[in-house]
PDB file of N, CA and C in Angstrom:
ATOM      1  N   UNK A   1     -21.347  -6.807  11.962  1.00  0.00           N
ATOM      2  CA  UNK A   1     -20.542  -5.809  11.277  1.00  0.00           C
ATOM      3  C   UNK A   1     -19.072  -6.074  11.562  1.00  0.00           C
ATOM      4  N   UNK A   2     -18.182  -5.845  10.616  1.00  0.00           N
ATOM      5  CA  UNK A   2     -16.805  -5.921  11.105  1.00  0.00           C
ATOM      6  C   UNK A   2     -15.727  -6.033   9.712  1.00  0.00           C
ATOM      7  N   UNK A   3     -16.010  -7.377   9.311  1.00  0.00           N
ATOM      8  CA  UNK A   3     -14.905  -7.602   8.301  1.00  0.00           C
ATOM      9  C   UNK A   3     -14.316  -6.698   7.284  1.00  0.00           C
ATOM     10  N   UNK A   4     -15.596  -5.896   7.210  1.00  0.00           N
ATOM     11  CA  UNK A   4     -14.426  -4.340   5.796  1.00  0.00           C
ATOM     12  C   UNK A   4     -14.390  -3.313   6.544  1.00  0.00           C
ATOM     13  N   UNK A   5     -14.730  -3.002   8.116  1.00  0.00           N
ATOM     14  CA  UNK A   5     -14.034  -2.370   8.762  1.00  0.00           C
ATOM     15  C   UNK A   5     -12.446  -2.519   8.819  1.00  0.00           C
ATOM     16  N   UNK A   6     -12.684  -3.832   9.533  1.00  0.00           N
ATOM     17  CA  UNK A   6     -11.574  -4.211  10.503  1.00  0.00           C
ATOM     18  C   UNK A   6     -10.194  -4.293   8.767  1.00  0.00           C
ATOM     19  N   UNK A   7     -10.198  -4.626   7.825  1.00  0.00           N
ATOM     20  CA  UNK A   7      -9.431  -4.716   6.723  1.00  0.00           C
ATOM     21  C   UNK A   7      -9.188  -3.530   6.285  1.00  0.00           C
ATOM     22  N   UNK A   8     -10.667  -2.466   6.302  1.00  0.00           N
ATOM     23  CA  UNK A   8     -10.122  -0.834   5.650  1.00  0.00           C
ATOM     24  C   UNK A   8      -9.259  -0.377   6.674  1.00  0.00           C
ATOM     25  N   UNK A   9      -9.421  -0.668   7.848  1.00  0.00           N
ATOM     26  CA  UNK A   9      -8.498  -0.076   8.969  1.00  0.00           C
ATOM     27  C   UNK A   9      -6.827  -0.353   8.999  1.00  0.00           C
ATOM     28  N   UNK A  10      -7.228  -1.716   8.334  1.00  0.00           N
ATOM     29  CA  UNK A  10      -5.525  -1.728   8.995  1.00  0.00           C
ATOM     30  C   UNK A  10      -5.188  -1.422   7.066  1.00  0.00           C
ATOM     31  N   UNK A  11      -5.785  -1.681   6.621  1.00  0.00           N
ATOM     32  CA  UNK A  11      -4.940  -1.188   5.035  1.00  0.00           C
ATOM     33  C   UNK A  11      -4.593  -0.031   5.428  1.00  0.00           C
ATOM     34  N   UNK A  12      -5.412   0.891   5.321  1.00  0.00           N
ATOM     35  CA  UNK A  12      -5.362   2.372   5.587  1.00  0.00           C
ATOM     36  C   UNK A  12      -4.246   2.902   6.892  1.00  0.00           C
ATOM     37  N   UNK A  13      -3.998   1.910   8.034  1.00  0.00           N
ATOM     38  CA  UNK A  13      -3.182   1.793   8.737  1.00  0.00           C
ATOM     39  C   UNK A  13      -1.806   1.867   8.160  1.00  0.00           C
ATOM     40  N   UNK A  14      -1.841   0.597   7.648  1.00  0.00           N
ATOM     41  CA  UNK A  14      -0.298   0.003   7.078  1.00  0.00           C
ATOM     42  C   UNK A  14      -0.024   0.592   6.166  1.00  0.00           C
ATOM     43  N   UNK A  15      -0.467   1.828   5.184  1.00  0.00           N
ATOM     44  CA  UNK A  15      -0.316   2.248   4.225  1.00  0.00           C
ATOM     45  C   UNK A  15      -0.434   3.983   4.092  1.00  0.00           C
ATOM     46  N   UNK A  16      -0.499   4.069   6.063  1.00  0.00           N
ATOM     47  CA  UNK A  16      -0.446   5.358   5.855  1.00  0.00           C
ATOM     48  C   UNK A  16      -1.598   6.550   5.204  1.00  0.00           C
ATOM     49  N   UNK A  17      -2.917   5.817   4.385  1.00  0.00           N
ATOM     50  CA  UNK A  17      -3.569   6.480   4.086  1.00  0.00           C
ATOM     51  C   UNK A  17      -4.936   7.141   5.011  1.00  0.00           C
ATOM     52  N   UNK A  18      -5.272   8.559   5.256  1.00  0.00           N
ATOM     53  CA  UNK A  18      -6.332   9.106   5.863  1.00  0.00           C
ATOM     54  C   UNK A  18      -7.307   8.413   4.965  1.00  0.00           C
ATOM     55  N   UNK A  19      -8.193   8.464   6.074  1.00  0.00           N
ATOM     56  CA  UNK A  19      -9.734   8.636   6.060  1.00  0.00           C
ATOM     57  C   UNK A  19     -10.102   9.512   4.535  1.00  0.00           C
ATOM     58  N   UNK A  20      -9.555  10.944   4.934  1.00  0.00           N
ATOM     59  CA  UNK A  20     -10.562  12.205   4.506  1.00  0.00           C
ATOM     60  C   UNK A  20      -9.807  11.964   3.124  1.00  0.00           C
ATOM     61  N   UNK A  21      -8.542  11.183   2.932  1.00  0.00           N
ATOM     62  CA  UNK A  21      -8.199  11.118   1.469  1.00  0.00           C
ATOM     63  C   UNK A  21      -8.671  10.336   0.925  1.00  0.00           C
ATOM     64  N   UNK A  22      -9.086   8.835   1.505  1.00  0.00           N
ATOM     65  CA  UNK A  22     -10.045   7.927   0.831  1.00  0.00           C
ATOM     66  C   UNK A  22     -11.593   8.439   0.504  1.00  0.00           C
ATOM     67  N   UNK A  23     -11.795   9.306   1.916  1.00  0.00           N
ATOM     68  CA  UNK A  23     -13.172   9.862   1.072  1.00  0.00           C
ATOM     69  C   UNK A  23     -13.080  11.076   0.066  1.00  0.00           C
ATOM     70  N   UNK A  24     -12.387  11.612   0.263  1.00  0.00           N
ATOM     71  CA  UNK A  24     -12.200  12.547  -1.063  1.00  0.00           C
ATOM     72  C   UNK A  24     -11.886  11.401  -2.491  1.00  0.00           C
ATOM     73  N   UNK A  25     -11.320  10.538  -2.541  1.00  0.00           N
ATOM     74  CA  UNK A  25     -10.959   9.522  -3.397  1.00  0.00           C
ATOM     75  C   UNK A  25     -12.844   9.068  -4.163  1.00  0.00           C
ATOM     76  N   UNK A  26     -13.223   8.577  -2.861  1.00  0.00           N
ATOM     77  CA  UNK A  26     -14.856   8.321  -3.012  1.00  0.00           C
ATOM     78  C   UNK A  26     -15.522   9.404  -3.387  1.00  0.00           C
ATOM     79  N   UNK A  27     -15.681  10.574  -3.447  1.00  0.00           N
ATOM     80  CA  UNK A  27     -16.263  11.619  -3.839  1.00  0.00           C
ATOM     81  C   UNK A  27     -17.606  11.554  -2.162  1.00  0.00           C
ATOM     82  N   UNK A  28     -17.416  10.984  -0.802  1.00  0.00           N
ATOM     83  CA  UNK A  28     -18.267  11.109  -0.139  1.00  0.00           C
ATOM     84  C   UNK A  28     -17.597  11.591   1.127  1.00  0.00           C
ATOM     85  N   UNK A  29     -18.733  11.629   1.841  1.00  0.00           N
ATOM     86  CA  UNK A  29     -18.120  12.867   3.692  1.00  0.00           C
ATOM     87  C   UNK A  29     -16.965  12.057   4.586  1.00  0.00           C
ATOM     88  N   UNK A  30     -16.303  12.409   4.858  1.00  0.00           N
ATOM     89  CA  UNK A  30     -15.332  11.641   5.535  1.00  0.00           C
ATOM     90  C   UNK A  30     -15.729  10.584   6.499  1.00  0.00           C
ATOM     91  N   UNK A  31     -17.102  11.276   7.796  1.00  0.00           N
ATOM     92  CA  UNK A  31     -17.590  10.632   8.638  1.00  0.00           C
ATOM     93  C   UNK A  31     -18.229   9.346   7.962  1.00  0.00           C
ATOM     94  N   UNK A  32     -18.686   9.423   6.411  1.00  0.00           N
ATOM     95  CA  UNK A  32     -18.886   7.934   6.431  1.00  0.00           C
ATOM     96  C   UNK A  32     -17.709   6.459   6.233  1.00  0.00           C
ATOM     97  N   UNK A  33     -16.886   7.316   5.862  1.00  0.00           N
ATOM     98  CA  UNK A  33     -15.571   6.592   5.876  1.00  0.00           C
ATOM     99  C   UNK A  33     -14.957   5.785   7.619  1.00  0.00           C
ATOM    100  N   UNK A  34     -15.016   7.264   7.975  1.00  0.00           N
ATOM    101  CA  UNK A  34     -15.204   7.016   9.606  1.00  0.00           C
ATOM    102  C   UNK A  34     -16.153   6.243  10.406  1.00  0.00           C
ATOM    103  N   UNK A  35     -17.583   6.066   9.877  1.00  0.00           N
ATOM    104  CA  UNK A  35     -18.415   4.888  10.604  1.00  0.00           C
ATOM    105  C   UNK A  35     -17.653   3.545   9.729  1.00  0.00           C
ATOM    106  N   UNK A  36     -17.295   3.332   8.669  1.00  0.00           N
ATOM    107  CA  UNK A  36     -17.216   2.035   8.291  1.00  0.00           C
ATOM    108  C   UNK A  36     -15.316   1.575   8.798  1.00  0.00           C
ATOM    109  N   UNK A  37     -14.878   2.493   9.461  1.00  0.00           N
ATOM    110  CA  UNK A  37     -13.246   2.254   9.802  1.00  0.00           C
ATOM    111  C   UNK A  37     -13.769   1.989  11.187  1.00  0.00           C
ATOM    112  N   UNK A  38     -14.365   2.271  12.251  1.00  0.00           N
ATOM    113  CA  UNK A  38     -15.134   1.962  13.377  1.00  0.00           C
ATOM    114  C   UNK A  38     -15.848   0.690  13.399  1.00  0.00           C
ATOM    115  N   UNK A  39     -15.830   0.802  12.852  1.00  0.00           N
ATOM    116  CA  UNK A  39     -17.381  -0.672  12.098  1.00  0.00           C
ATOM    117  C   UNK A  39     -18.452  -0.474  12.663  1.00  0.00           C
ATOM    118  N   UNK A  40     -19.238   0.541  12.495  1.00  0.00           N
ATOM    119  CA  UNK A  40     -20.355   1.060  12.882  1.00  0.00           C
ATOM    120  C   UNK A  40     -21.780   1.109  12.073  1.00  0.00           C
ATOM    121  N   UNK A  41     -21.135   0.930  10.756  1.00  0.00           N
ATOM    122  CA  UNK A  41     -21.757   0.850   9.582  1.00  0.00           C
ATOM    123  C   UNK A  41     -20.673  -0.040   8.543  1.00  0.00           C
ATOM    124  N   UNK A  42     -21.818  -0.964   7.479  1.00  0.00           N
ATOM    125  CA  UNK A  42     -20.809  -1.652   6.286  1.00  0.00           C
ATOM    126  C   UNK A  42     -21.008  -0.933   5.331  1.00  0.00           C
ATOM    127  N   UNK A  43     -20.075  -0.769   4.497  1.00  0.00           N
ATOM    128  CA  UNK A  43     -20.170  -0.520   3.253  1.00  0.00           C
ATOM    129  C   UNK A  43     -21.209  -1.697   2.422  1.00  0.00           C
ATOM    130  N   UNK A  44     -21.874  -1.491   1.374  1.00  0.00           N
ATOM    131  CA  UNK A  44     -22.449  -2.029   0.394  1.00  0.00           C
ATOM    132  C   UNK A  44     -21.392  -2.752  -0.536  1.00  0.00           C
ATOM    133  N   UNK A  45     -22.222  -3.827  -0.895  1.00  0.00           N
ATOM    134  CA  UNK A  45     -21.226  -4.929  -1.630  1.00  0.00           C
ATOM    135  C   UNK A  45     -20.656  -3.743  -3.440  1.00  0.00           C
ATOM    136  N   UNK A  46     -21.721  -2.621  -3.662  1.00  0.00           N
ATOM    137  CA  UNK A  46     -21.057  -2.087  -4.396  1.00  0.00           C
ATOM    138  C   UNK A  46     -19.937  -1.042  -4.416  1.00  0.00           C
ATOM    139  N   UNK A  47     -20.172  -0.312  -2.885  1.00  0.00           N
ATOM    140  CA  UNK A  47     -19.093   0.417  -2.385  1.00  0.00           C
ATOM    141  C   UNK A  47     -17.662  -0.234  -1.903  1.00  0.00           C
ATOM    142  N   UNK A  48     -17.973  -1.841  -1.718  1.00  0.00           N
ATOM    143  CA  UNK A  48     -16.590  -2.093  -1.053  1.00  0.00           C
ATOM    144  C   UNK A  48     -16.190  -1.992  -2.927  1.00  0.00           C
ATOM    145  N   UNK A  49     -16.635  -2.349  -3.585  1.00  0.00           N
ATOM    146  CA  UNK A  49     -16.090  -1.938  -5.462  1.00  0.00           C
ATOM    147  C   UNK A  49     -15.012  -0.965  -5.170  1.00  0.00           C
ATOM    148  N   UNK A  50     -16.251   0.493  -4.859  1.00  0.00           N
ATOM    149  CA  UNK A  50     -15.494   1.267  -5.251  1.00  0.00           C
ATOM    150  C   UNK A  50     -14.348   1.724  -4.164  1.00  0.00           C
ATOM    151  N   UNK A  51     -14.659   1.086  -3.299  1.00  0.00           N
ATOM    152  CA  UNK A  51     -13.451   1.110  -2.494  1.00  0.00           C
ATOM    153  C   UNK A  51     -12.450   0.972  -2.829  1.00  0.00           C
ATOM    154  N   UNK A  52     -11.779  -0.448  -3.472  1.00  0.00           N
ATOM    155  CA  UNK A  52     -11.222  -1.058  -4.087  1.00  0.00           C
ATOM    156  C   UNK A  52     -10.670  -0.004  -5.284  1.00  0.00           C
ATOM    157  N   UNK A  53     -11.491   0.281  -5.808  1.00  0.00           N
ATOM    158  CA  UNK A  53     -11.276   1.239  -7.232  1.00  0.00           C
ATOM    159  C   UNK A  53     -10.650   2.582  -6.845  1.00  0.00           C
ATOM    160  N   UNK A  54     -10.809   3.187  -5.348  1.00  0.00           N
ATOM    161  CA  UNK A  54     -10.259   4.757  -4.892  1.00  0.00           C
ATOM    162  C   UNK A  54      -8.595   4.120  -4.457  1.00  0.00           C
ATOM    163  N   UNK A  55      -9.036   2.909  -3.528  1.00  0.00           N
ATOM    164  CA  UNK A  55      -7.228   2.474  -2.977  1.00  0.00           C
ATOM    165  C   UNK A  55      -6.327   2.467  -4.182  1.00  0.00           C
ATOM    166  N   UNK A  56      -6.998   1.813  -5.672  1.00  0.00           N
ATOM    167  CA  UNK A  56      -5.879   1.846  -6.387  1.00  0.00           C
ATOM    168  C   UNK A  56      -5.353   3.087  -6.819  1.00  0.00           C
ATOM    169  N   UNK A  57      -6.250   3.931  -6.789  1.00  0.00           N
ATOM    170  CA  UNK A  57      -5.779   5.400  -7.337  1.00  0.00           C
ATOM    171  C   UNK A  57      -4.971   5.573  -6.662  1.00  0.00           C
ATOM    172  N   UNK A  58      -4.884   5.655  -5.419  1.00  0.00           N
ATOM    173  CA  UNK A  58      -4.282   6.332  -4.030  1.00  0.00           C
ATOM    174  C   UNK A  58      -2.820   5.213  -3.911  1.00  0.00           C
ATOM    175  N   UNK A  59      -2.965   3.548  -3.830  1.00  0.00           N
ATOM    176  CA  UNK A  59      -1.866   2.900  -3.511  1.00  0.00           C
ATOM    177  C   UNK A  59      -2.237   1.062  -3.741  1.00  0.00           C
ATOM    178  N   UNK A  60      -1.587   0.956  -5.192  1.00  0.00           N
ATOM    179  CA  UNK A  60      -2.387  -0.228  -5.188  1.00  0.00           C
ATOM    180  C   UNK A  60      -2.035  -1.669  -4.578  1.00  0.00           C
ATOM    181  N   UNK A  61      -1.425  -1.223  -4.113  1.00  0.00           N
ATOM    182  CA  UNK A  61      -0.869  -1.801  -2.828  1.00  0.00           C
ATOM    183  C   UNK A  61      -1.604  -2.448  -1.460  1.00  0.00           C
ATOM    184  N   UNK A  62      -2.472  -1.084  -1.208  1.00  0.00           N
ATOM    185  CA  UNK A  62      -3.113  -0.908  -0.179  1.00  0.00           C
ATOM    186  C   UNK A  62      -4.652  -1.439  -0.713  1.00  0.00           C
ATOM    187  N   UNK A  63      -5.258  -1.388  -2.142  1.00  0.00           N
ATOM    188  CA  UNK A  63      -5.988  -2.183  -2.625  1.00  0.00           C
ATOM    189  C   UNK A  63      -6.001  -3.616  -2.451  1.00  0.00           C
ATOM    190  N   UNK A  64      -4.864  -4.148  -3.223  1.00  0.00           N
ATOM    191  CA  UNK A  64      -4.704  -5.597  -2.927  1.00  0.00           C
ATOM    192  C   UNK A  64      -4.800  -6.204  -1.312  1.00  0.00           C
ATOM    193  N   UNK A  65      -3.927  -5.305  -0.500  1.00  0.00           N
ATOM    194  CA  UNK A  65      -4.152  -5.842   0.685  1.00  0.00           C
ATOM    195  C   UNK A  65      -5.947  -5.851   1.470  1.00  0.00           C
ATOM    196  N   UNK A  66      -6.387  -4.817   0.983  1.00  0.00           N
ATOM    197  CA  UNK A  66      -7.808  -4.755   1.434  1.00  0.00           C
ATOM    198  C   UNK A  66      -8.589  -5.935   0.905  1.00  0.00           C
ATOM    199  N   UNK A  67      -8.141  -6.032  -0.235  1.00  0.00           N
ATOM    200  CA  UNK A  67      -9.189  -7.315  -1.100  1.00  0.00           C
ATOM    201  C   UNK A  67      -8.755  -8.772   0.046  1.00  0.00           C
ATOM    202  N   UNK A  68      -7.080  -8.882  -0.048  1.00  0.00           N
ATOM    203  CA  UNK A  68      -7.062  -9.915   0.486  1.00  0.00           C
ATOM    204  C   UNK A  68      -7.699 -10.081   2.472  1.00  0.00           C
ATOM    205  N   UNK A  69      -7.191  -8.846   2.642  1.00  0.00           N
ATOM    206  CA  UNK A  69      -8.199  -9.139   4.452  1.00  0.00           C
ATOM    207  C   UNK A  69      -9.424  -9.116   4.512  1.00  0.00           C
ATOM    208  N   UNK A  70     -10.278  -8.710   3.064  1.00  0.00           N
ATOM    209  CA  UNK A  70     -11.879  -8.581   3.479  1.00  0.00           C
ATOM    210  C   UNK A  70     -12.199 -10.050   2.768  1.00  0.00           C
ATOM    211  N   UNK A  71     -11.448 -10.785   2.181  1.00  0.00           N
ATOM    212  CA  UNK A  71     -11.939 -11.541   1.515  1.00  0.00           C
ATOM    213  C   UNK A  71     -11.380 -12.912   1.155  1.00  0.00           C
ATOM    214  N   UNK A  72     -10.068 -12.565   2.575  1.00  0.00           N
ATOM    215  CA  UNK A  72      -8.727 -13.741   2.437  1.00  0.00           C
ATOM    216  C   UNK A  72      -9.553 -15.339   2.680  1.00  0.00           C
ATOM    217  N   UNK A  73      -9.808 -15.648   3.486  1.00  0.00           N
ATOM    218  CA  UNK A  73     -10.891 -17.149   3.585  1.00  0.00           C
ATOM    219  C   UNK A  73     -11.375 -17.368   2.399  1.00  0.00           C
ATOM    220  N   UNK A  74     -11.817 -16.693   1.486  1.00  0.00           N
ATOM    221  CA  UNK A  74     -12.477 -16.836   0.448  1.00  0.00           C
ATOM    222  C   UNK A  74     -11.607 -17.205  -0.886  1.00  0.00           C
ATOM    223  N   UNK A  75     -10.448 -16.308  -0.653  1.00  0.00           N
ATOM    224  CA  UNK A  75      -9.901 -16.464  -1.980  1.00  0.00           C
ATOM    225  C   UNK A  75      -8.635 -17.800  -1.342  1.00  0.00           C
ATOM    226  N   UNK A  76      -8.477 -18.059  -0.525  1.00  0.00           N
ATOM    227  CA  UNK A  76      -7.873 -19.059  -0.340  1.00  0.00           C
ATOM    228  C   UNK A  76      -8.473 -20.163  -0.093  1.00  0.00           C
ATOM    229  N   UNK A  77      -9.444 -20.413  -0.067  1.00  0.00           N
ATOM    230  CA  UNK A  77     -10.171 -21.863  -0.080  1.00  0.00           C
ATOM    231  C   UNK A  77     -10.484 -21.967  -1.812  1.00  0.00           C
ATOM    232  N   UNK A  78     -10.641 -20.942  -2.777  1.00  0.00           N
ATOM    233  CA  UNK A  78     -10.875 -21.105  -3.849  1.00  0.00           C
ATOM    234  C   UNK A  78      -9.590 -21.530  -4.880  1.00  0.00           C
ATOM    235  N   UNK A  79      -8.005 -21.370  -4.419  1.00  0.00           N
ATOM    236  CA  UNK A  79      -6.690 -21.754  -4.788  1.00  0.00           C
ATOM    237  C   UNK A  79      -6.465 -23.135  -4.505  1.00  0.00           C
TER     238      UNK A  79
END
């Protein structure tokens, strides 16, 4: 477990955004927001989606940066 922890954390860090506003964003309980910022639990390859899809509402900013820390190795070996 780790990698869309450790990326929702510091987006959400660097960008100033709560927890309880990303899960209100998600329409789900905060504490699950809170196991996957812990890395206690992963999100599902369809929730990191909508992950992606609540940050832009909120700061799309803080989207892009999430895509690129959960997924930076990836999209830079593919450039």
């Amino acid at each position: 477990m780790g990698r869309a922890g450790q990326a929702l954390k510091q987006a959400l860090r660097t960008y100033g955004i709560s927890q309880n506003k990303l899960a209100v964003a998600l329409g789900i309980e905060r504490t699950i927001v809170n196991r996957w910022f812990h890395e206690r639990a992963d999100p599902t390859a369809e929730t990191v989606a909508d992950i992606v899809k609540a940050l832009k509402d909120i700061n799309p900013t803080a989207a892009e940066t999430f895509v690129e820390l959960y997924l930076g190795e990836l999209i830079k070996n593919e450039e």
